[in-house]
Protein backbone atom coordinates (compact mmCIF):
# COMPACT_ATOMS: atom_id res chain seq x y z
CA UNK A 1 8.98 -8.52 -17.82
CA UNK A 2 11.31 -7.95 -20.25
CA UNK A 3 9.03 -5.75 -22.29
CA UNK A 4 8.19 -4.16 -19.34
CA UNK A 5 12.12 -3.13 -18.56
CA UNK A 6 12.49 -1.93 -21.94
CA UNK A 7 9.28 0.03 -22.02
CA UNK A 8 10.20 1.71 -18.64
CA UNK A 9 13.78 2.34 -20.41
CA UNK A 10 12.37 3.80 -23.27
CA UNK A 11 10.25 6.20 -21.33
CA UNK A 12 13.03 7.15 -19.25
CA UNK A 13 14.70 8.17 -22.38
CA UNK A 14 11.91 10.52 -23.37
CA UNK A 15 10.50 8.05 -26.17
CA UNK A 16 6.80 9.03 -26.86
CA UNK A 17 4.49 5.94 -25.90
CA UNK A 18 3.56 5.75 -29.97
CA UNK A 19 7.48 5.01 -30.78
CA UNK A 20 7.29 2.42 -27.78
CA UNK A 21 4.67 0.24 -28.95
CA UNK A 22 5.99 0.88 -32.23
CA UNK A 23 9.17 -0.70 -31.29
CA UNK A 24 8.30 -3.42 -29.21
CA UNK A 25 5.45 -4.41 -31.38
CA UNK A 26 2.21 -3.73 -29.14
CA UNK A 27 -0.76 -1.57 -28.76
CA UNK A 28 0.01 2.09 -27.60
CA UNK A 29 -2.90 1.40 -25.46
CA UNK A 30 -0.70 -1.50 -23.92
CA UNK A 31 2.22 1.12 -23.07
CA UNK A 32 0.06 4.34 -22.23
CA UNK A 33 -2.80 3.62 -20.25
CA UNK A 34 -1.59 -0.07 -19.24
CA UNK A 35 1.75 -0.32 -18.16
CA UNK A 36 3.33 3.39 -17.74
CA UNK A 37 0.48 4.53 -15.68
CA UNK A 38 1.18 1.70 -13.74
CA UNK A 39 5.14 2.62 -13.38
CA UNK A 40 4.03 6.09 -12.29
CA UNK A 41 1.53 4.67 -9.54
CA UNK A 42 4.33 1.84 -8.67
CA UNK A 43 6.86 4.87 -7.84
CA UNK A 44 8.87 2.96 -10.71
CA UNK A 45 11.48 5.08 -12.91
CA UNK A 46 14.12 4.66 -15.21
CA UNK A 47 17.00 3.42 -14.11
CA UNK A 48 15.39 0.76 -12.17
CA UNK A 49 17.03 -0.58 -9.16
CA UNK A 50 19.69 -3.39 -9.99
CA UNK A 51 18.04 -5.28 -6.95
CA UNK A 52 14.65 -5.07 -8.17
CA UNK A 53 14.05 -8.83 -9.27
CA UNK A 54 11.35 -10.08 -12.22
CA UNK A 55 9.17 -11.15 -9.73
CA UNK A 56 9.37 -8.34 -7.72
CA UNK A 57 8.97 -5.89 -10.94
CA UNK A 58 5.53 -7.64 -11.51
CA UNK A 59 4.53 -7.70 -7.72
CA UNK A 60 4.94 -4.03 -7.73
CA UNK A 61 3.26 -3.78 -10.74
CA UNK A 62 0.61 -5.78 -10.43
CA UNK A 63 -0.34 -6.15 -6.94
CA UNK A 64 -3.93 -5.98 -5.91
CA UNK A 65 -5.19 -3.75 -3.16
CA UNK A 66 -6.64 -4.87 -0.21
């Protein structure tokens, strides 16, 4: 999660998805098509809420439909 946090920081800030993965280390592929598209779907932004927990990041996240 707390790649995630950064990730959606970064992004927030305007950093391109390349200079993301570049700085935390992973695939573009990871931030891009992975995890941002997954923020935008989530209705998650930059800042986050201060209430929004770990496990309730990843629940948004992640959370299967049906």
């Amino acid at each position: 999660m707390r790649h995630l946090r950064q990730m959606l920081r970064l992004a927030g800030d305007g950093t391109s998805a390349r200079e993301i993965a570049q700085r935390l280390g992973i695939a573009r592929s990871a931030v891009q098509d992975n995890n941002l598209k997954r923020a935008v779907a989530a209705g998650l932004n930059w800042p986050l809420p201060g209430e929004l927990t770990d496990d309730a990041l990843e629940s948004r996240l992640f959370a299967r439909a049906g």
